[in-house]
N, C-alpha and C. Protein backbone atom coordinates (compact mmCIF):
# COMPACT_ATOMS: atom_id res chain seq x y z
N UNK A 1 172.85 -110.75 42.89
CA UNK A 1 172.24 -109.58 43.47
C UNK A 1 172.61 -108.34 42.66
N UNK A 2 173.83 -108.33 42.25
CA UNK A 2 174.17 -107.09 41.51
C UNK A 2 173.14 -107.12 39.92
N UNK A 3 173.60 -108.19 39.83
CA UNK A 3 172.58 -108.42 38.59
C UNK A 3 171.00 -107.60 38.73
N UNK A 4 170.44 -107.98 39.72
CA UNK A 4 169.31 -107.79 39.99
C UNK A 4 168.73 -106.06 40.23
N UNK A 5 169.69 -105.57 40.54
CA UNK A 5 170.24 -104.10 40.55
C UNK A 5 170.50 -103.32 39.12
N UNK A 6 171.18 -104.03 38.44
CA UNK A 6 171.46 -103.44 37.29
C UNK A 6 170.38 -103.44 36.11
N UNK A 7 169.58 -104.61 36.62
CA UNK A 7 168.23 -105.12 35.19
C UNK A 7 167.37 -103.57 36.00
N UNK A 8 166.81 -104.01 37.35
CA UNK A 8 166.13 -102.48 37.67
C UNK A 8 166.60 -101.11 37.58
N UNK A 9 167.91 -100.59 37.75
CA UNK A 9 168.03 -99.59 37.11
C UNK A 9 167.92 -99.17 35.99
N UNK A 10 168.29 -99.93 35.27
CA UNK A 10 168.19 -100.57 33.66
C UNK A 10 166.64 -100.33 33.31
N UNK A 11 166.12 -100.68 33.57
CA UNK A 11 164.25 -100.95 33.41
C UNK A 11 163.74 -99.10 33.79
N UNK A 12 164.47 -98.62 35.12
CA UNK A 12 163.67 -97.00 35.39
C UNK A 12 164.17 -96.01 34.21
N UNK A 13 165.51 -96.38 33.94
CA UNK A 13 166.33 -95.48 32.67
C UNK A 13 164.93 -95.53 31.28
N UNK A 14 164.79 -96.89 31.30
CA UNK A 14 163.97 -96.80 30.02
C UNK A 14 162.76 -96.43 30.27
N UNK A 15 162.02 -96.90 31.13
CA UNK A 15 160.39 -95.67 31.34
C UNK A 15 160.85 -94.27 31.45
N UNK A 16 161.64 -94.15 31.81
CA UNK A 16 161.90 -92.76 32.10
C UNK A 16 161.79 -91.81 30.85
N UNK A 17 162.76 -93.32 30.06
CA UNK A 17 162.77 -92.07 28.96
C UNK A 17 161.91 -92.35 27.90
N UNK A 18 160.77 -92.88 28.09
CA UNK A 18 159.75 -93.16 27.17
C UNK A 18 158.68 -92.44 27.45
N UNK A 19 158.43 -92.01 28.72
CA UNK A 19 157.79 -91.12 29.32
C UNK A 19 158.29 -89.73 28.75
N UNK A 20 159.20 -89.50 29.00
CA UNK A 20 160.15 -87.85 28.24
C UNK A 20 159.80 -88.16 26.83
N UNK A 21 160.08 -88.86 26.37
CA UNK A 21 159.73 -88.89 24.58
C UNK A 21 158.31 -88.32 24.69
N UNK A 22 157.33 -89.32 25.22
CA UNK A 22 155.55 -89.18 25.06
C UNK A 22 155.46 -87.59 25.36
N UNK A 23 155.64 -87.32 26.62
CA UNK A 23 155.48 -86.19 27.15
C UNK A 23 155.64 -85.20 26.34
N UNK A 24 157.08 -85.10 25.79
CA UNK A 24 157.40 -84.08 25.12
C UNK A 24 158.16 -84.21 23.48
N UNK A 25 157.36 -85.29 23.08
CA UNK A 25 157.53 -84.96 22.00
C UNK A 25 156.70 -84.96 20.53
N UNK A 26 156.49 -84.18 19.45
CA UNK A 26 155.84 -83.89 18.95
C UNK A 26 155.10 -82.28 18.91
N UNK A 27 155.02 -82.11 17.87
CA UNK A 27 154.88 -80.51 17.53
C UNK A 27 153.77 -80.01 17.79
N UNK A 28 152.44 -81.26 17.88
CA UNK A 28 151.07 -81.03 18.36
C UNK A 28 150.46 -80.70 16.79
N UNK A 29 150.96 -80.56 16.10
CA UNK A 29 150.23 -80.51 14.39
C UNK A 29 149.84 -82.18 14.24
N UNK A 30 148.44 -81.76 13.44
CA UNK A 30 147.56 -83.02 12.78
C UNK A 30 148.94 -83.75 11.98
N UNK A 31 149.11 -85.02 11.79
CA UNK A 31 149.88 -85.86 10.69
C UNK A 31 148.90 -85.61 9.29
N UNK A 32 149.51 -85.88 8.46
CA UNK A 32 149.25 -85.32 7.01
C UNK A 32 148.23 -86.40 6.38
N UNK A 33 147.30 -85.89 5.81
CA UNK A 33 146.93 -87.69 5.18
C UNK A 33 146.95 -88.26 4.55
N UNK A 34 147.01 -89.72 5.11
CA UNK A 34 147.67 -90.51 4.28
C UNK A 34 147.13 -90.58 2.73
N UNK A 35 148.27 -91.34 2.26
CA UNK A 35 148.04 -91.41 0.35
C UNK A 35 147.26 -92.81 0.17
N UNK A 36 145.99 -92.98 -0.30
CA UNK A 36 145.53 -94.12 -0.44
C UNK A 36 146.75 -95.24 -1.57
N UNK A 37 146.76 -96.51 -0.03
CA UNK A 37 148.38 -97.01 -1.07
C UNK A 37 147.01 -98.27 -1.61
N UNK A 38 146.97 -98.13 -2.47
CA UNK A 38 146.34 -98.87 -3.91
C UNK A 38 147.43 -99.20 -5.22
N UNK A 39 147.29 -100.31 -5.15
CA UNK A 39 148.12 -100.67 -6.77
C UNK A 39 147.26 -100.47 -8.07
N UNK A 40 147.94 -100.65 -9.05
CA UNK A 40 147.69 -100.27 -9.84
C UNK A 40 147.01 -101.65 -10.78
N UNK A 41 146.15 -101.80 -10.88
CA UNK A 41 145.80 -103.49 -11.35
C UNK A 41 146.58 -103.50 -12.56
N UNK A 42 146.84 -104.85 -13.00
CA UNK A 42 147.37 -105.51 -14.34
C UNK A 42 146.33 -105.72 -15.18
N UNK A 43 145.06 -105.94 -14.58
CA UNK A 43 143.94 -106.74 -15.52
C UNK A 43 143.90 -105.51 -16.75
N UNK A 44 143.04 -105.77 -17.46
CA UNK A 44 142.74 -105.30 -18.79
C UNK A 44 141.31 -104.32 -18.42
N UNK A 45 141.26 -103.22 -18.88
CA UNK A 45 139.96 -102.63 -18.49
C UNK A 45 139.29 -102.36 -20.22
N UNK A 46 139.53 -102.57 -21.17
CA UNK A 46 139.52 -102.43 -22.31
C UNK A 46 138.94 -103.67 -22.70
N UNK A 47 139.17 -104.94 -22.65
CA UNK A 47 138.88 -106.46 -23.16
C UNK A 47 138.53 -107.25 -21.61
N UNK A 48 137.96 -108.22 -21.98
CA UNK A 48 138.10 -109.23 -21.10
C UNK A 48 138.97 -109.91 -20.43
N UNK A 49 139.08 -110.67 -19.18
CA UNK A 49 140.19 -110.83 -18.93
C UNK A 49 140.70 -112.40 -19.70
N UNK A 50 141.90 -112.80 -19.82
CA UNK A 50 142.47 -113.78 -20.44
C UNK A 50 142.71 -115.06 -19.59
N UNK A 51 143.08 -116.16 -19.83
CA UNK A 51 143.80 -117.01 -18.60
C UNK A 51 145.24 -116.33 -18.51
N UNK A 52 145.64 -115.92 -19.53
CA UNK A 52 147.18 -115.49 -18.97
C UNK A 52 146.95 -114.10 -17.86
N UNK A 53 145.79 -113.30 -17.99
CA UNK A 53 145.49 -112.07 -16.92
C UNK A 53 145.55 -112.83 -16.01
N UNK A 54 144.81 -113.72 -15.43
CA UNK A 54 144.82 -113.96 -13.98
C UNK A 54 145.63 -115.06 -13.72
N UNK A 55 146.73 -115.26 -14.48
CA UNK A 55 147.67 -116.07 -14.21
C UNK A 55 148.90 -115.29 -13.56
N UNK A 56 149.24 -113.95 -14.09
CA UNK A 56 149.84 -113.07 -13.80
C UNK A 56 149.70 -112.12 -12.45
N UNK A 57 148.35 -112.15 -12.53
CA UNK A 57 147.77 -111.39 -10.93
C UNK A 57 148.04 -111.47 -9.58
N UNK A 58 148.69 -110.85 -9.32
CA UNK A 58 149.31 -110.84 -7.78
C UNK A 58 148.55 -109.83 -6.99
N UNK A 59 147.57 -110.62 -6.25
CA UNK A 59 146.65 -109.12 -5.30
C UNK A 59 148.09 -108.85 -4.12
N UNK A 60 147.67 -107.24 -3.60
CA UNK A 60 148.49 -106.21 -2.75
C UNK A 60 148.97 -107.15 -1.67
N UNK A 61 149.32 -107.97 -0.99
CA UNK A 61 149.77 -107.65 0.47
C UNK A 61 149.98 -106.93 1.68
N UNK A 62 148.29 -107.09 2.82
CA UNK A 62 148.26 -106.01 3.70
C UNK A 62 149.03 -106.62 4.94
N UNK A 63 149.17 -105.92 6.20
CA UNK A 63 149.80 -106.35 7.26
C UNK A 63 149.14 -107.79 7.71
N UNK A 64 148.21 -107.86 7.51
CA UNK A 64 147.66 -109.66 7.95
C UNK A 64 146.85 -110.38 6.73
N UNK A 65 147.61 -110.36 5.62
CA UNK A 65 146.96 -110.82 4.55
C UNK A 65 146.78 -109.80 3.03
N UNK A 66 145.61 -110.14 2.69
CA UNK A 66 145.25 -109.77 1.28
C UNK A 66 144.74 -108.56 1.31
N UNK A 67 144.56 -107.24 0.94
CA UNK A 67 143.72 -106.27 1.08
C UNK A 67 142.45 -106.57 0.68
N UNK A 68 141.36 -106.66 1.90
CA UNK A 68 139.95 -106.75 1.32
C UNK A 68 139.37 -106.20 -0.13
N UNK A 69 139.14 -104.88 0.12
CA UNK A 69 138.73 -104.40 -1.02
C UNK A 69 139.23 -104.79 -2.53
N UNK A 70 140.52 -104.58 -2.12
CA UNK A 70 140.97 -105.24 -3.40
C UNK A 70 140.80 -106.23 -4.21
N UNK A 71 141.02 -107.09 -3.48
CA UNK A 71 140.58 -108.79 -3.80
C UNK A 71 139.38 -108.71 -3.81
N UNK A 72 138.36 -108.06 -3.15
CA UNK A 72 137.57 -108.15 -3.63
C UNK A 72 136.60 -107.88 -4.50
N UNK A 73 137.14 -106.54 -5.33
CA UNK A 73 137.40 -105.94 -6.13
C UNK A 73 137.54 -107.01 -7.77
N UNK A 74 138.67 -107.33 -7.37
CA UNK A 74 139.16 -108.49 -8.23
C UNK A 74 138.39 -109.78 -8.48
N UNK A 75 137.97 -110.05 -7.34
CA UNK A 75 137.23 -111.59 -7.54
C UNK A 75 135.50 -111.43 -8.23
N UNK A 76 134.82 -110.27 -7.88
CA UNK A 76 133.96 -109.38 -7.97
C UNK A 76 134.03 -109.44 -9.83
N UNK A 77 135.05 -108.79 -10.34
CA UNK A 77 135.13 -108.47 -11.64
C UNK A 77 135.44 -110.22 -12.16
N UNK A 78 135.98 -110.98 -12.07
CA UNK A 78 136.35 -112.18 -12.89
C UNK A 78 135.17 -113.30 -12.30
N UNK A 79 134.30 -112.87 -11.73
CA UNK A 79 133.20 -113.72 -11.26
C UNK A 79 132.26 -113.12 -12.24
N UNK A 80 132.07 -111.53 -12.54
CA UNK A 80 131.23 -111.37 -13.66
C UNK A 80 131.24 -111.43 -15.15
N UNK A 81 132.72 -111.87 -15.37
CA UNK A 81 132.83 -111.85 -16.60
C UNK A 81 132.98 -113.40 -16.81
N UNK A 82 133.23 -114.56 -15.53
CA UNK A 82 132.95 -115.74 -15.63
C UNK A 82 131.39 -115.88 -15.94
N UNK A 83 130.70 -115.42 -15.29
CA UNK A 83 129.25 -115.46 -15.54
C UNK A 83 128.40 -114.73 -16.76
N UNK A 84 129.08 -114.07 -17.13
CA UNK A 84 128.83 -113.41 -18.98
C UNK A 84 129.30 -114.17 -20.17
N UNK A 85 130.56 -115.12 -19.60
CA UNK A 85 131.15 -115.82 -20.78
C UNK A 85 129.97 -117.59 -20.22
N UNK A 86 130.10 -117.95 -19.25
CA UNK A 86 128.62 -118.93 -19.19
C UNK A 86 127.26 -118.53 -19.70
N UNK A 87 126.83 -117.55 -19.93
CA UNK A 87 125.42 -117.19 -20.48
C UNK A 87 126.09 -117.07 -21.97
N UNK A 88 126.96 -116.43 -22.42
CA UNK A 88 127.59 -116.53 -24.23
C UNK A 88 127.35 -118.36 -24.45
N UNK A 89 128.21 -118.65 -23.59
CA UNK A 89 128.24 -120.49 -24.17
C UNK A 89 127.24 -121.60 -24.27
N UNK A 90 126.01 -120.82 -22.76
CA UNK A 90 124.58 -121.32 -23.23
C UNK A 90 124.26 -121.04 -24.15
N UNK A 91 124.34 -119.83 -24.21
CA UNK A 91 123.62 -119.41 -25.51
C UNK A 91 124.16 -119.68 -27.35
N UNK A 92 125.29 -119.81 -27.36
CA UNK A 92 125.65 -120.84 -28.33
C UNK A 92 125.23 -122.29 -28.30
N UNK A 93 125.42 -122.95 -27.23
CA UNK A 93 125.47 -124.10 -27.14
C UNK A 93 123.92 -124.51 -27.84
N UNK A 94 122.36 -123.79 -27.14
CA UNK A 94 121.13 -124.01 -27.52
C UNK A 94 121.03 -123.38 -29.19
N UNK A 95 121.77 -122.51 -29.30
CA UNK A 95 122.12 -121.81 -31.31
C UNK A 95 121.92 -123.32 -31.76
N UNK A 96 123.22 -124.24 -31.35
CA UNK A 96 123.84 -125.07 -32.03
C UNK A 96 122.87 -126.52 -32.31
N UNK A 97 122.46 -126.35 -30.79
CA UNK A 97 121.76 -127.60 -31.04
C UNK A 97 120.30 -127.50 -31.63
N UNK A 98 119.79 -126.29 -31.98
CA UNK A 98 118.95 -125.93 -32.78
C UNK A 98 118.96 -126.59 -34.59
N UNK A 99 120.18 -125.82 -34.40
CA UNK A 99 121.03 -125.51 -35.87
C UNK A 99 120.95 -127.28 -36.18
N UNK A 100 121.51 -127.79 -35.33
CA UNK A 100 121.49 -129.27 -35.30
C UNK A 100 120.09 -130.21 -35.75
N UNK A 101 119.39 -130.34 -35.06
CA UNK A 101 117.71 -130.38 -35.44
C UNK A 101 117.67 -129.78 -36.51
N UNK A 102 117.48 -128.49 -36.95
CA UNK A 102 117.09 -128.37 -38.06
C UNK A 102 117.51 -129.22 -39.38
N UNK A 103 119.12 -129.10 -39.18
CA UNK A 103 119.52 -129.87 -40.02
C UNK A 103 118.97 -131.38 -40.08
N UNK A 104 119.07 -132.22 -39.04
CA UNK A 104 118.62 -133.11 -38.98
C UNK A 104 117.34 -133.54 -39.51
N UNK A 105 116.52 -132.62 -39.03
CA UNK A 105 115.00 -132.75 -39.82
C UNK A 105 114.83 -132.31 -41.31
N UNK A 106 115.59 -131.82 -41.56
CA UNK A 106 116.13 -131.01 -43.09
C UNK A 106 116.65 -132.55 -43.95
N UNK A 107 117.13 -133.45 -43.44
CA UNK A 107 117.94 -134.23 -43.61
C UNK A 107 116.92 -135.70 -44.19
N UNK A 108 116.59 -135.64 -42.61
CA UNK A 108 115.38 -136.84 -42.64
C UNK A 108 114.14 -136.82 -43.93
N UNK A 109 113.44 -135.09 -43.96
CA UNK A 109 112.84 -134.85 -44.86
C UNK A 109 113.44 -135.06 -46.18
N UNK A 110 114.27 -134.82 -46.41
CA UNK A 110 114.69 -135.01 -47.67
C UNK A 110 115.15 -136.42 -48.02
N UNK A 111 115.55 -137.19 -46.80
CA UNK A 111 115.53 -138.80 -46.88
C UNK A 111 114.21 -139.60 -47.50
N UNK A 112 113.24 -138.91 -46.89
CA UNK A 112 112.04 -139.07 -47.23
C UNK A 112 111.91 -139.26 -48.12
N UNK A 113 111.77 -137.39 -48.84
CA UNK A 113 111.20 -137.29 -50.35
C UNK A 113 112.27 -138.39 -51.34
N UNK A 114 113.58 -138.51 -51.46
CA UNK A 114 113.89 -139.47 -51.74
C UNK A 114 113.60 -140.64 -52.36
N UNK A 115 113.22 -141.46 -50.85
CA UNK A 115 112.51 -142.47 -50.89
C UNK A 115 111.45 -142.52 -51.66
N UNK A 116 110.53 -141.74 -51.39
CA UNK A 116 109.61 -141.52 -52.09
C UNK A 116 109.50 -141.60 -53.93
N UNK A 117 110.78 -141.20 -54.51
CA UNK A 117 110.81 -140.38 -55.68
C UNK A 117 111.77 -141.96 -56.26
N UNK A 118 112.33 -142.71 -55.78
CA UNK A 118 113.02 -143.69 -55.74
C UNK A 118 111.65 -144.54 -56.32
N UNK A 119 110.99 -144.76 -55.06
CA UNK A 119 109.89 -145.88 -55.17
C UNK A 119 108.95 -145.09 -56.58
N UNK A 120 108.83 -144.30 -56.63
CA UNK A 120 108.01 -144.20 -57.82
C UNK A 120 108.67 -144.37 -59.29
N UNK A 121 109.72 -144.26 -59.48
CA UNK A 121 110.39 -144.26 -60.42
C UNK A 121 110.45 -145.90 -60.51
N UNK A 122 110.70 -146.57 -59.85
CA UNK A 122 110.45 -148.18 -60.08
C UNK A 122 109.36 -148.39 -60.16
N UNK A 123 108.26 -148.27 -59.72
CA UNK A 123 107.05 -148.82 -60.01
C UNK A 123 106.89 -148.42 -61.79
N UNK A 124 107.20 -147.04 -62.04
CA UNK A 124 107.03 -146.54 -63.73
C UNK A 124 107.84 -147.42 -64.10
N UNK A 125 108.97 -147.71 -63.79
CA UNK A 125 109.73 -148.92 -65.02
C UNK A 125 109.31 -149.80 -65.10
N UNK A 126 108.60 -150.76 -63.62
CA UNK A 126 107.81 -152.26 -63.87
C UNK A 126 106.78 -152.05 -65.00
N UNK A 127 106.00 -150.72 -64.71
CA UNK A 127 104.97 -150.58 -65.79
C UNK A 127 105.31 -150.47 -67.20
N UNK A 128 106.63 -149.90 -67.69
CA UNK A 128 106.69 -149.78 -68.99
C UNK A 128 106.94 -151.06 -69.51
N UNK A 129 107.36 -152.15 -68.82
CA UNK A 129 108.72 -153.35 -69.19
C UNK A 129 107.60 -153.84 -69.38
């Protein structure tokens, strides 16, 4: 029973004085505003990014996770420069296999004429002999 006495007195002490804090405290001036807390990225704004850039990349830590913007920010930029370095490698890749064919047909043709220049040159020797 005493117990039970002491938790409730115990319990009015503290509204009491949480109520006196609220009530009266504070100067009634606006709070100042805040400093946008943004880090400072690591990535490269000059070059592309590297595998060692986003190996290194540590996005912000907000109170329940990742900062949206940020990350998304981040994923935003290495999704477009993933998709600029895939259109470079198509576009080599069809260079190459061009380059390839040509040669090839460059190749064949001249297998050809060859042949060609082969077989005539024997037929002139059967004829002279």
């Amino acid at each position: 029973m005493v117990v039970f006495w002491f938790l409730l007195i115990a319990l009015v002490v503290v509204v009491a004085a949480v109520a006196l804090f609220v009530a009266g405290g504070g100067s009634g001036a606006a709070l100042p505003e805040a400093a946008a807390d943004r880090t400072v990225w690591p990535l490269p704004a000059d070059r592309p990014m590297a595998r060692a850039d986003v190996e290194t990349l540590r996005l912000p830590v907000a109170l329940r996770g990742y900062r949206m913007a940020e990350t998304d920010e981040a994923l935003d930029r290495l999704g477009a420069e993933l998709a600029e370095r895939d259109a470079r490698i198509a576009e080599l890749e069809a260079a190459l296999a061009g380059a390839q064919a040509a040669a090839m047909a460059g190749g064949a043709q001249a297998g050809a004429e060859d042949r060609r220049e082969g077989a005539g040159t024997g037929e002139e020797k059967g004829e002279k002999e």
